[in-house]
PDB file of N, CA and C in Angstrom:
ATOM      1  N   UNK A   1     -12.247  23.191  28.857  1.00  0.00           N
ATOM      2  CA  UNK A   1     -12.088  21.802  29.227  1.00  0.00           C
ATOM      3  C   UNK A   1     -12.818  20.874  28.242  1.00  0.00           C
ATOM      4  N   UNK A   2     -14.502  20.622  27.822  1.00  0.00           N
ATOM      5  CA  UNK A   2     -14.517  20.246  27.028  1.00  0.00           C
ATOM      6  C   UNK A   2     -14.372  20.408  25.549  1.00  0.00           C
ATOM      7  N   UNK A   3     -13.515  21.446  25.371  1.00  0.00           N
ATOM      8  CA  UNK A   3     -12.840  21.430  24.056  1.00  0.00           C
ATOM      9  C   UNK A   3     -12.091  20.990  24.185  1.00  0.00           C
ATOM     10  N   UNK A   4     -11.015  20.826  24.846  1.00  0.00           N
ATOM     11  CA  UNK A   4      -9.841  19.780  24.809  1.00  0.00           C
ATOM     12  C   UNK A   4     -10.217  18.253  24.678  1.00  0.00           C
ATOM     13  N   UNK A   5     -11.547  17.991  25.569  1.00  0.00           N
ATOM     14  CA  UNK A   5     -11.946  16.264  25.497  1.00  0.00           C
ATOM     15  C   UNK A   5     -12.370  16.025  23.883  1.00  0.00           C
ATOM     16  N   UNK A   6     -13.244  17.353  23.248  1.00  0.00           N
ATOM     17  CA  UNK A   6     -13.586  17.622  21.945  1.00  0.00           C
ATOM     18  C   UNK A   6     -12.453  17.080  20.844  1.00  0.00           C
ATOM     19  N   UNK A   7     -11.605  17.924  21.248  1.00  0.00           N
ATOM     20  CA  UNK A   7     -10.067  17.717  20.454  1.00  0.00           C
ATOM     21  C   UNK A   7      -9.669  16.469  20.135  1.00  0.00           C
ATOM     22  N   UNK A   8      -9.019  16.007  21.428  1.00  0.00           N
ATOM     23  CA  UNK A   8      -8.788  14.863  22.027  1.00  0.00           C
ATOM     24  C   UNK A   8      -9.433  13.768  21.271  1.00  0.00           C
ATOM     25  N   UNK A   9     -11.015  13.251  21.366  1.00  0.00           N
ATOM     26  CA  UNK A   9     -11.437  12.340  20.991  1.00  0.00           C
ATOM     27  C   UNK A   9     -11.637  12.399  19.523  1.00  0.00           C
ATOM     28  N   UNK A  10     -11.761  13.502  18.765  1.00  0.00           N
ATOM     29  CA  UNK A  10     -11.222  13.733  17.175  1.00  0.00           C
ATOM     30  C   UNK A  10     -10.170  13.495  16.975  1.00  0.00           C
ATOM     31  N   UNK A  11      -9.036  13.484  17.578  1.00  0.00           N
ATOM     32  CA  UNK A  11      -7.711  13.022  17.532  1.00  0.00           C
ATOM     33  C   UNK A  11      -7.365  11.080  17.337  1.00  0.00           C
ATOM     34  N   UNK A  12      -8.107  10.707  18.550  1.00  0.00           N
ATOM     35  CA  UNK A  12      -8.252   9.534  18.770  1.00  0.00           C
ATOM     36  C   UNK A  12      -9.154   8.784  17.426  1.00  0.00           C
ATOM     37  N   UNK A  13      -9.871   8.951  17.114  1.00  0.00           N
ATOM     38  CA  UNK A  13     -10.998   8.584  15.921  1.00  0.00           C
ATOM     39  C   UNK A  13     -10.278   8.776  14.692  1.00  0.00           C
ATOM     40  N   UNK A  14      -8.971   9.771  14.210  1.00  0.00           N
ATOM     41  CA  UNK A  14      -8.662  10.174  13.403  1.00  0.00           C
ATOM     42  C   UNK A  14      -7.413   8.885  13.103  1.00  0.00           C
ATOM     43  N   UNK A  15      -6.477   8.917  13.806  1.00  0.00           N
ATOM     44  CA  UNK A  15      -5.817   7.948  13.824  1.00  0.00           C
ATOM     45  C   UNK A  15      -5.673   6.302  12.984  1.00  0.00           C
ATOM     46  N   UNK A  16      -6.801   5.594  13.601  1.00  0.00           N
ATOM     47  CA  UNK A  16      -6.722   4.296  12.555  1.00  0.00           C
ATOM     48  C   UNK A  16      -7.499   5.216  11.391  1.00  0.00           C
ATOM     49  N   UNK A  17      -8.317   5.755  11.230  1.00  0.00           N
ATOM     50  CA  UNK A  17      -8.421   6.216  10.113  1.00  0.00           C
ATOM     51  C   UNK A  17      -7.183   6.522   8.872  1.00  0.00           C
ATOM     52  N   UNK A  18      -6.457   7.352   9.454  1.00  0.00           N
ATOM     53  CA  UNK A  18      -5.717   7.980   9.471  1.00  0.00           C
ATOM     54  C   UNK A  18      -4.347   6.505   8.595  1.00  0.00           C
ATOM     55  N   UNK A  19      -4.247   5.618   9.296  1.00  0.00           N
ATOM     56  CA  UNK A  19      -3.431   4.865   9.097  1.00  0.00           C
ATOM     57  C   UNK A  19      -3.947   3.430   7.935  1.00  0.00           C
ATOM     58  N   UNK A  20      -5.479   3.536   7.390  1.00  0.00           N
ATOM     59  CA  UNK A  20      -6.201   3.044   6.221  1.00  0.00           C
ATOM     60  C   UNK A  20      -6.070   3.514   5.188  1.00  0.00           C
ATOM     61  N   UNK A  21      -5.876   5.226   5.168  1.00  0.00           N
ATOM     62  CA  UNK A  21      -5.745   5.762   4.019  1.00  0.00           C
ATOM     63  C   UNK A  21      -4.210   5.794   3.859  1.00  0.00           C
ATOM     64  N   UNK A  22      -3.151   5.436   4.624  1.00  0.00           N
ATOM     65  CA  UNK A  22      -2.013   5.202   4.125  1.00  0.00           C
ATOM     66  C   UNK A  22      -1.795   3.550   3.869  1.00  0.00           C
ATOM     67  N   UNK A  23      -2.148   2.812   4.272  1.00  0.00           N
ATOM     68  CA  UNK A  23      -2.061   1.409   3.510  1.00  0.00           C
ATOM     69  C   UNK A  23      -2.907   1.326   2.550  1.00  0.00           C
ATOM     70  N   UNK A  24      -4.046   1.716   2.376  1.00  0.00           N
ATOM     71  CA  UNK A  24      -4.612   1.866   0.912  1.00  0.00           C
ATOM     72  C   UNK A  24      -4.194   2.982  -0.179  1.00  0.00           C
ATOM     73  N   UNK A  25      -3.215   3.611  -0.193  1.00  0.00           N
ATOM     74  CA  UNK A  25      -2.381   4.496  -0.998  1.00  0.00           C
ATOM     75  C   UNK A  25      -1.017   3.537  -1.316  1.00  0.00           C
ATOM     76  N   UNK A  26      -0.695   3.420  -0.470  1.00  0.00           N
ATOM     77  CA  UNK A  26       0.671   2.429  -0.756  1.00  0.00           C
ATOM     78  C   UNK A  26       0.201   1.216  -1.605  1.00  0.00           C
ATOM     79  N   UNK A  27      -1.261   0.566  -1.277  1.00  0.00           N
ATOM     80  CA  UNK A  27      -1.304  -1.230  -1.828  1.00  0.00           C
ATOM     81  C   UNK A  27      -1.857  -0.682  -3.265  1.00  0.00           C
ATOM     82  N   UNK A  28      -2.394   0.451  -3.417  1.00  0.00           N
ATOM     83  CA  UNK A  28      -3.016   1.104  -4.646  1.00  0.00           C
ATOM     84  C   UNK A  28      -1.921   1.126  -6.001  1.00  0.00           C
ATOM     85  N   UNK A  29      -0.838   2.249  -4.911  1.00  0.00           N
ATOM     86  CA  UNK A  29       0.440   2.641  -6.136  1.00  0.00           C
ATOM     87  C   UNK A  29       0.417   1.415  -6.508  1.00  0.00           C
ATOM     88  N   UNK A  30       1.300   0.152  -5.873  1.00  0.00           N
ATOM     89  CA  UNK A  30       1.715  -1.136  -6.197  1.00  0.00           C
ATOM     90  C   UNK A  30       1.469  -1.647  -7.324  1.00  0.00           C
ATOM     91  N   UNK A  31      -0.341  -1.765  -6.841  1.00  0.00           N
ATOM     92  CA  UNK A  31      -1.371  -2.410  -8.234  1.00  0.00           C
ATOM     93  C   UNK A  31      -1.245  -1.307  -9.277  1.00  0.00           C
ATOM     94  N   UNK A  32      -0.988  -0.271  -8.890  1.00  0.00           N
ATOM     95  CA  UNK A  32      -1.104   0.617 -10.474  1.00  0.00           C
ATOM     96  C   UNK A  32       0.175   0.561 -11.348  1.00  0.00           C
ATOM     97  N   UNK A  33       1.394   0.381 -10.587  1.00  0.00           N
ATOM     98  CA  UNK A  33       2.314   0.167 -11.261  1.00  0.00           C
ATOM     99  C   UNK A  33       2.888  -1.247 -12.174  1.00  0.00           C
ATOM    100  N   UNK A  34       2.130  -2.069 -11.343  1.00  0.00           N
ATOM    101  CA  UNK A  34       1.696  -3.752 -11.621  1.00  0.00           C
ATOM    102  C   UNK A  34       1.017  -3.349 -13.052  1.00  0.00           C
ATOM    103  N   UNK A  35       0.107  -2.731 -12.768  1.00  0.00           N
ATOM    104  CA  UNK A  35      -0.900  -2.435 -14.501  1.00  0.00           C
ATOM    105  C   UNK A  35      -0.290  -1.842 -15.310  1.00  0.00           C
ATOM    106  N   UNK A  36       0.201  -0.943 -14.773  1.00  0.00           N
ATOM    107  CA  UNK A  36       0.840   0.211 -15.995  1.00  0.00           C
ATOM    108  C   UNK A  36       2.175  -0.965 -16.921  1.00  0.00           C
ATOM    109  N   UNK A  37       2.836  -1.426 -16.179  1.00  0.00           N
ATOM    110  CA  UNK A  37       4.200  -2.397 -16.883  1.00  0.00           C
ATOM    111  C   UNK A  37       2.985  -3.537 -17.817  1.00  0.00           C
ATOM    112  N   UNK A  38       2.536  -4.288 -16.802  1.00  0.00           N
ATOM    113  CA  UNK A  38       1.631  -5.493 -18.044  1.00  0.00           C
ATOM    114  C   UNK A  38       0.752  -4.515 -19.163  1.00  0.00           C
ATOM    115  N   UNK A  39       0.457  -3.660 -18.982  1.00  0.00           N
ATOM    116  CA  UNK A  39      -0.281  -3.287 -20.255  1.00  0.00           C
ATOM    117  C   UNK A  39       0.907  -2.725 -21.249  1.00  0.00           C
ATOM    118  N   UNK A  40       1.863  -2.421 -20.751  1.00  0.00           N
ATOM    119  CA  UNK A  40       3.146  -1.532 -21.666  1.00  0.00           C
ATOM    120  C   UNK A  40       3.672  -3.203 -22.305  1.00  0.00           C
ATOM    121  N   UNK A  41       3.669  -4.417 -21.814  1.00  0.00           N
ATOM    122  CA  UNK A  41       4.103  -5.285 -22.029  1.00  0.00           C
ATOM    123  C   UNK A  41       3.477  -5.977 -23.121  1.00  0.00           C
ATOM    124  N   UNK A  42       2.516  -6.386 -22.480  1.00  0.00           N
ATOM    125  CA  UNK A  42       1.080  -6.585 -23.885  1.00  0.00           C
ATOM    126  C   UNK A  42       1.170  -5.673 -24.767  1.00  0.00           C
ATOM    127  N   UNK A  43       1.613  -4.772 -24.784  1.00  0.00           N
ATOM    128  CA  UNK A  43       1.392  -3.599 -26.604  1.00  0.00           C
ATOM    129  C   UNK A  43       2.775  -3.918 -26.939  1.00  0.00           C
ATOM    130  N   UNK A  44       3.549  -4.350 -26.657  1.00  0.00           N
ATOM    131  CA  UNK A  44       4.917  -4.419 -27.187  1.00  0.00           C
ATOM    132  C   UNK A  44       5.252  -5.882 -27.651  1.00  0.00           C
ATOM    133  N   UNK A  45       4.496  -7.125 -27.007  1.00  0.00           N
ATOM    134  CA  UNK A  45       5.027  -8.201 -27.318  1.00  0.00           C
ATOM    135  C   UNK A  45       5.043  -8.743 -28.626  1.00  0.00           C
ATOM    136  N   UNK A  46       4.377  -7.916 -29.826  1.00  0.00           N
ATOM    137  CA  UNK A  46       4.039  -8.590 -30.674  1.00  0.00           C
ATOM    138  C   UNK A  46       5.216  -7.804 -31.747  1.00  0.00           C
ATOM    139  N   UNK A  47       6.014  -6.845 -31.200  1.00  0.00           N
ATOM    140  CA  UNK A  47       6.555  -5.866 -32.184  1.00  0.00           C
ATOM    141  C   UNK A  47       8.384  -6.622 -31.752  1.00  0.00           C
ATOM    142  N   UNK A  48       8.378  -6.130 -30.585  1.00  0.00           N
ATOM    143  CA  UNK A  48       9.470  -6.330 -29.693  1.00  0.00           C
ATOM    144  C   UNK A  48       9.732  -7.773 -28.672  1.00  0.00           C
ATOM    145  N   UNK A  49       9.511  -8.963 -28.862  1.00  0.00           N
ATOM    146  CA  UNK A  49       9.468  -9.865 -27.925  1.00  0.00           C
ATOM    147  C   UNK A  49      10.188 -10.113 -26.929  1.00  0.00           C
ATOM    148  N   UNK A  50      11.893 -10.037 -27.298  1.00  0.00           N
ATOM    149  CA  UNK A  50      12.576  -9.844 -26.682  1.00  0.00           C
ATOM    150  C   UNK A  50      12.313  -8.770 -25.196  1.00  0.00           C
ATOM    151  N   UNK A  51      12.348  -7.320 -25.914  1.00  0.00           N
ATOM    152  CA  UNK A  51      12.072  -6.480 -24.903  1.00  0.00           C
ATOM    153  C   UNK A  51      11.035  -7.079 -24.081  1.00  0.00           C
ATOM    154  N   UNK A  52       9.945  -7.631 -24.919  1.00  0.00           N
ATOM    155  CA  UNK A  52       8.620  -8.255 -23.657  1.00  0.00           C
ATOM    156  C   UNK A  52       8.891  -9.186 -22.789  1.00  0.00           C
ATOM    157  N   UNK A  53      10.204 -10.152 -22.955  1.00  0.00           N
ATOM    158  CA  UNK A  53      10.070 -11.157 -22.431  1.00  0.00           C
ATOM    159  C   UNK A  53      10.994 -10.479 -20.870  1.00  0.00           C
ATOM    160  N   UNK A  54      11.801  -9.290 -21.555  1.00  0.00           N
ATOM    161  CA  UNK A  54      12.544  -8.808 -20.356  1.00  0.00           C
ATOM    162  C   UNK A  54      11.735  -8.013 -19.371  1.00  0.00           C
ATOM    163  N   UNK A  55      10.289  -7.183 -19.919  1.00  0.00           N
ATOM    164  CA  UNK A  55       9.573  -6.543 -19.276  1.00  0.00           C
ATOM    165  C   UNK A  55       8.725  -7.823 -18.321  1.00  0.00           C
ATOM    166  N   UNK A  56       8.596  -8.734 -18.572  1.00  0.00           N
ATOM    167  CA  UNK A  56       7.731  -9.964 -17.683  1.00  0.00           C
ATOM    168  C   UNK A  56       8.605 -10.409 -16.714  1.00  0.00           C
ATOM    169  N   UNK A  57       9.725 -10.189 -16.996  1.00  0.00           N
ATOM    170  CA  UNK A  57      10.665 -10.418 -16.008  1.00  0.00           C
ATOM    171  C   UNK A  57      10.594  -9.416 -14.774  1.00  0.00           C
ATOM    172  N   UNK A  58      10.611  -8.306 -14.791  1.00  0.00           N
ATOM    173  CA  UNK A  58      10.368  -7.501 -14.513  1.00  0.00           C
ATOM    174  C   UNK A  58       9.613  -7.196 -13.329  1.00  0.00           C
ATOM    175  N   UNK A  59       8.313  -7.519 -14.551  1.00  0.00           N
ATOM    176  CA  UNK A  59       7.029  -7.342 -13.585  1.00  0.00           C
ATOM    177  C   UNK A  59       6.574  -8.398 -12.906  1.00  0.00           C
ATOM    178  N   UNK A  60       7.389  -9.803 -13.035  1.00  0.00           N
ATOM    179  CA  UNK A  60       7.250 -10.879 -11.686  1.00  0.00           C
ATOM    180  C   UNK A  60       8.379 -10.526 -10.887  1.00  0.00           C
ATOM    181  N   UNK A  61       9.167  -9.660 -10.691  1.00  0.00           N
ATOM    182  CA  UNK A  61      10.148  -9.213  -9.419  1.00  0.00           C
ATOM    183  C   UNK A  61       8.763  -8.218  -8.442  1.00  0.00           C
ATOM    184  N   UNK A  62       8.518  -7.224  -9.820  1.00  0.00           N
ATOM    185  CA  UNK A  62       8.140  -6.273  -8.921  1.00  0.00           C
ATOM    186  C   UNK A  62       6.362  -7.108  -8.570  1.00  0.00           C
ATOM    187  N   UNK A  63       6.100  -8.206  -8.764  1.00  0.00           N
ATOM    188  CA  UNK A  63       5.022  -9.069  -7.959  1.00  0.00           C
ATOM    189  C   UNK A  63       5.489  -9.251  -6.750  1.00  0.00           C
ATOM    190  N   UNK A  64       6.749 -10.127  -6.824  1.00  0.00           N
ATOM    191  CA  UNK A  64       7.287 -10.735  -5.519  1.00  0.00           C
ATOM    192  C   UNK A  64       7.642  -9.292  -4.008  1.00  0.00           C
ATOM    193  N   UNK A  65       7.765  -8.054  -5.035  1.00  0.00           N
ATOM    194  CA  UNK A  65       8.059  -6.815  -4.355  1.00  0.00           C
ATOM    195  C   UNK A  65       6.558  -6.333  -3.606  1.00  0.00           C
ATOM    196  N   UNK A  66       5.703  -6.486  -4.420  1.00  0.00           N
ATOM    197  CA  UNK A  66       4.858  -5.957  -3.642  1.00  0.00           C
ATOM    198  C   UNK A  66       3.582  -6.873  -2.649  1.00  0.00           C
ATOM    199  N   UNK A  67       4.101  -8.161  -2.783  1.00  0.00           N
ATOM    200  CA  UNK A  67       3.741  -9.113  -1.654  1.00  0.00           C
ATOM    201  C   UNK A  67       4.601  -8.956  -0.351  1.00  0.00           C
ATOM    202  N   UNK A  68       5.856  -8.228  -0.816  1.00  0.00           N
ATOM    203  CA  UNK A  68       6.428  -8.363   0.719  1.00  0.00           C
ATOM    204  C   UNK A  68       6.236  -7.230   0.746  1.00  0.00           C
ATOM    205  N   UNK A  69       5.819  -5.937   0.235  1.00  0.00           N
ATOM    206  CA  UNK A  69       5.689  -4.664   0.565  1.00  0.00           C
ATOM    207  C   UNK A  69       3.938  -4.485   1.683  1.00  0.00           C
ATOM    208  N   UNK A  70       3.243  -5.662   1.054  1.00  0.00           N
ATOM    209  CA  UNK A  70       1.886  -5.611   1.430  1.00  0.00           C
ATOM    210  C   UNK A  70       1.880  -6.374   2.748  1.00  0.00           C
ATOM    211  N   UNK A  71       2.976  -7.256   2.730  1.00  0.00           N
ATOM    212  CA  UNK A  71       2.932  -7.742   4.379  1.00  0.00           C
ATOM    213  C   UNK A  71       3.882  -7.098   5.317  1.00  0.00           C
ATOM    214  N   UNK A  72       4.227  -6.250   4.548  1.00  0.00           N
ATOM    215  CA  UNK A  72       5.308  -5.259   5.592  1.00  0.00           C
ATOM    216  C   UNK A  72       4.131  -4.256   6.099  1.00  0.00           C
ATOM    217  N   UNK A  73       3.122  -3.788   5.281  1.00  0.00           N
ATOM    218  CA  UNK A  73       2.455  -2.842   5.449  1.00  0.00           C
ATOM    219  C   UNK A  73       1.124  -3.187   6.476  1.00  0.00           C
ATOM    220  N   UNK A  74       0.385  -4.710   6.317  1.00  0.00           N
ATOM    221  CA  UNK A  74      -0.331  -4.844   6.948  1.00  0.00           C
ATOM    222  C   UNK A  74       0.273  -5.651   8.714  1.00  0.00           C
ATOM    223  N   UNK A  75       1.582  -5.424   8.438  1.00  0.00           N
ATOM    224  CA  UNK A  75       2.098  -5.640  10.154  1.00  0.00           C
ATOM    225  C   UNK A  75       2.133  -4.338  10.532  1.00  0.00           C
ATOM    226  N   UNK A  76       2.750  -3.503  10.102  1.00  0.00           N
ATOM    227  CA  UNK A  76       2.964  -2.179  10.109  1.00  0.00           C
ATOM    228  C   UNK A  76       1.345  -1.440  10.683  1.00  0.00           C
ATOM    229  N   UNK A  77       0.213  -1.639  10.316  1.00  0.00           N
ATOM    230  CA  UNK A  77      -0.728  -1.355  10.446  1.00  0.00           C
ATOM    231  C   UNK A  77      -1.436  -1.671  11.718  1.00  0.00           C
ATOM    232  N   UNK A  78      -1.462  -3.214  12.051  1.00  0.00           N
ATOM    233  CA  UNK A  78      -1.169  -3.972  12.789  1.00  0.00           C
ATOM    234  C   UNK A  78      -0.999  -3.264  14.359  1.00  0.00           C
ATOM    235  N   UNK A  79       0.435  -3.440  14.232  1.00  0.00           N
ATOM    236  CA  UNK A  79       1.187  -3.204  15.211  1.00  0.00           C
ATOM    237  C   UNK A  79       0.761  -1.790  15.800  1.00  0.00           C
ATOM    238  N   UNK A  80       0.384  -0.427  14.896  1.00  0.00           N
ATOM    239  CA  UNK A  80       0.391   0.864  15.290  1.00  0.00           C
ATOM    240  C   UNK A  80      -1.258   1.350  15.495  1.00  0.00           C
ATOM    241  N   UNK A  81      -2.049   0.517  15.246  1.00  0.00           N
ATOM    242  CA  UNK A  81      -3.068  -0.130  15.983  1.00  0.00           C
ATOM    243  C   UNK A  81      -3.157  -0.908  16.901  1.00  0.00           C
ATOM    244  N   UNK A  82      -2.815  -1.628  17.403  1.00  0.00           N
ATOM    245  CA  UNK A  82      -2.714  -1.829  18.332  1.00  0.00           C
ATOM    246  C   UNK A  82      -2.479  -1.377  19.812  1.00  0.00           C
ATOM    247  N   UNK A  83      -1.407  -0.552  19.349  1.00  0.00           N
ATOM    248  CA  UNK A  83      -0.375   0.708  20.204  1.00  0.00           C
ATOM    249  C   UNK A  83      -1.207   1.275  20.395  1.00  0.00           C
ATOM    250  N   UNK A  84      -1.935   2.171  19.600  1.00  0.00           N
ATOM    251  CA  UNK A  84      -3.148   3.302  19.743  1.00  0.00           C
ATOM    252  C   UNK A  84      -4.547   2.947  20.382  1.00  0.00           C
ATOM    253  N   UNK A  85      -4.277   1.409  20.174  1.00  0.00           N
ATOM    254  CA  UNK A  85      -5.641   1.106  21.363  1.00  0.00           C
ATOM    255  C   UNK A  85      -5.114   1.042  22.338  1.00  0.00           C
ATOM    256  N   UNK A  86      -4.258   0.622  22.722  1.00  0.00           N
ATOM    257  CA  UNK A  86      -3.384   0.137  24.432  1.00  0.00           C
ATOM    258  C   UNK A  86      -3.215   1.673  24.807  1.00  0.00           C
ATOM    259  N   UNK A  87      -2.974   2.570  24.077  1.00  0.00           N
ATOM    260  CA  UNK A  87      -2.231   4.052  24.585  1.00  0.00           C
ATOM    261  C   UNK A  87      -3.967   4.319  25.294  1.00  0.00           C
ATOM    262  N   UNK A  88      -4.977   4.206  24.892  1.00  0.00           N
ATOM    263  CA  UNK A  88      -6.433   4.802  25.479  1.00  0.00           C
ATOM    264  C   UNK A  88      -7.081   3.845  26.189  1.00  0.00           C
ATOM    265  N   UNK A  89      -6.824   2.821  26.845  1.00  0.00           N
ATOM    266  CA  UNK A  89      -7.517   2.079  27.356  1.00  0.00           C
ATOM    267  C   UNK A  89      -6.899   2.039  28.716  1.00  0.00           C
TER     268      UNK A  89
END
């Protein structure tokens, strides 16, 4: 019996945890892929401009992408927190 409450409340504790390290993996990639294009952009603009001016293009879509990816994620977070407090109370 109290291994199951044992279980149980490691279960419970694990959860929002659980759901930080997936919005901070997701908002991470974002920014890394954000870096990886502007720095590929900056080494090229001075050789290739053209190509640079199409890579800035680019990488202000994938800005606008990961502002709505980051408010998809922190409702998402949100919401399934929430749930997980209401489910134990």
């Amino acid at each position: 019996m109290t291994t199951l409450i044992l279980i149980e409340t490691i279960s419970l504790l694990i959860r929002p945890l659980a759901l930080g390290v997936r919005l901070t993996a997701n908002l991470v990639a974002g920014h890394l892929l954000l870096q990886l294009i502007s720095m590929a952009t900056f080494a090229i603009i001075s050789s290739l401009p053209a190509i640079a001016l199409l890579t800035s293009l680019t990488l202000l879509l994938l800005t606008l992408l990961e502002f709505a990816v980051a408010l998809i994620q922190a409702f998402v977070f949100t919401l399934l927190l929430t749930l997980y407090l209401q489910e134990n109370s």
